[in-house]
Protein backbone atom coordinates (compact mmCIF):
# COMPACT_ATOMS: atom_id res chain seq x y z
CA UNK A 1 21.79 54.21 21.01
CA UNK A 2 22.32 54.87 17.30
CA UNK A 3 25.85 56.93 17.98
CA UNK A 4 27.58 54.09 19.96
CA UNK A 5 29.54 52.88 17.47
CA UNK A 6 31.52 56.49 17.45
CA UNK A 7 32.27 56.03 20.70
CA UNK A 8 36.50 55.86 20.60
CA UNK A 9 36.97 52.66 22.06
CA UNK A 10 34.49 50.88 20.17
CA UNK A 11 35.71 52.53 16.77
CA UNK A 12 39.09 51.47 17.59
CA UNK A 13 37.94 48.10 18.46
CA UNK A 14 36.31 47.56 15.13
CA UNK A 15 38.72 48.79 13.02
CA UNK A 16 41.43 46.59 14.74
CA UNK A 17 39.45 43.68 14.69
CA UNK A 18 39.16 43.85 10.86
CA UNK A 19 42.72 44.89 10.40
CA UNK A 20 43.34 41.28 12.15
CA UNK A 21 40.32 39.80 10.13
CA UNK A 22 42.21 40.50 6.80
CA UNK A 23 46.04 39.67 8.05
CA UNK A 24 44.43 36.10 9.16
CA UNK A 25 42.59 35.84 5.62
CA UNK A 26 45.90 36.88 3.92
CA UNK A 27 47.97 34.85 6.00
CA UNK A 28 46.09 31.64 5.46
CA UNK A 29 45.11 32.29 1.46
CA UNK A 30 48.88 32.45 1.09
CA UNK A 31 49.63 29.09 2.41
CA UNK A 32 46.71 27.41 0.86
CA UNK A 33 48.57 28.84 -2.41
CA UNK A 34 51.70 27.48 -1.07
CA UNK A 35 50.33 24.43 -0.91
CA UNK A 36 48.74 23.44 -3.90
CA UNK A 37 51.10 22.33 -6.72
CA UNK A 38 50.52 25.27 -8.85
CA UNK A 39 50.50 28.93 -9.05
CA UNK A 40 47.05 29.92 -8.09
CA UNK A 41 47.18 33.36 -10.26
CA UNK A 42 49.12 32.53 -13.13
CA UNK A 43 46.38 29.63 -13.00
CA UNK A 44 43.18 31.93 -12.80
CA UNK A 45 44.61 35.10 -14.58
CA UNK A 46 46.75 34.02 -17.52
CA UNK A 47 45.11 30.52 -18.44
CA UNK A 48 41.46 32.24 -17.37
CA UNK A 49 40.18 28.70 -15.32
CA UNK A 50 37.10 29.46 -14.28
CA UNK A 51 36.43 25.88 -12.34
CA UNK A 52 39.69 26.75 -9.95
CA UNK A 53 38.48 30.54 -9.83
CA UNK A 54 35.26 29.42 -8.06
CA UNK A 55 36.88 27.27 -6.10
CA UNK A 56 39.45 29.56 -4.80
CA UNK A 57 36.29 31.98 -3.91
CA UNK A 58 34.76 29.54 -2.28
CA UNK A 59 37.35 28.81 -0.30
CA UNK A 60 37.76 32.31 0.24
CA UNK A 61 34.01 32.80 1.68
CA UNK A 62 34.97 29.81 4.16
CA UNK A 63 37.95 31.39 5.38
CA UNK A 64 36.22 34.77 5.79
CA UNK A 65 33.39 33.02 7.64
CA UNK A 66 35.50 31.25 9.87
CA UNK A 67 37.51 34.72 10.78
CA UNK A 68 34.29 36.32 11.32
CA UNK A 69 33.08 33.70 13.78
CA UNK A 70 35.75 33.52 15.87
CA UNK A 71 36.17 37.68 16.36
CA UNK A 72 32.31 37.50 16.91
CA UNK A 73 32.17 35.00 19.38
């Protein structure tokens, strides 16, 4: 029971299910930056705002969930 996860096909499984996890996260953080009427980086790198860095990562977290959920179920 506690070796299952090395079986090939479940391996496989999981790593190609994360592999699509993080595309979809990519994918959709990129047109949420597209989006908003500035650059998201230049934004929370250069200019250092923390108020749109927690946003961002809390957007982030909701994405993530909502991946996770649907490969789950």
């Amino acid at each position: 029971m506690g070796l299952e996860w090395l079986k090939p096909g479940a391996f496989i499984g999981s790593i190609l299910f994360a592999l699509v996890g993080v595309l979809v996260f990519w994918i959709s953080f990129v047109i949420i930056d597209k989006i908003t009427p500035y650059n998201l980086w230049e934004e929370i790198v250069e200019k250092q705002n923390v108020a749109l860095a927690l946003v961002v990562a809390a957007m982030s977290l909701g994405i993530c969930v909502i991946v996770a959920a649907a490969i789950h179920g």
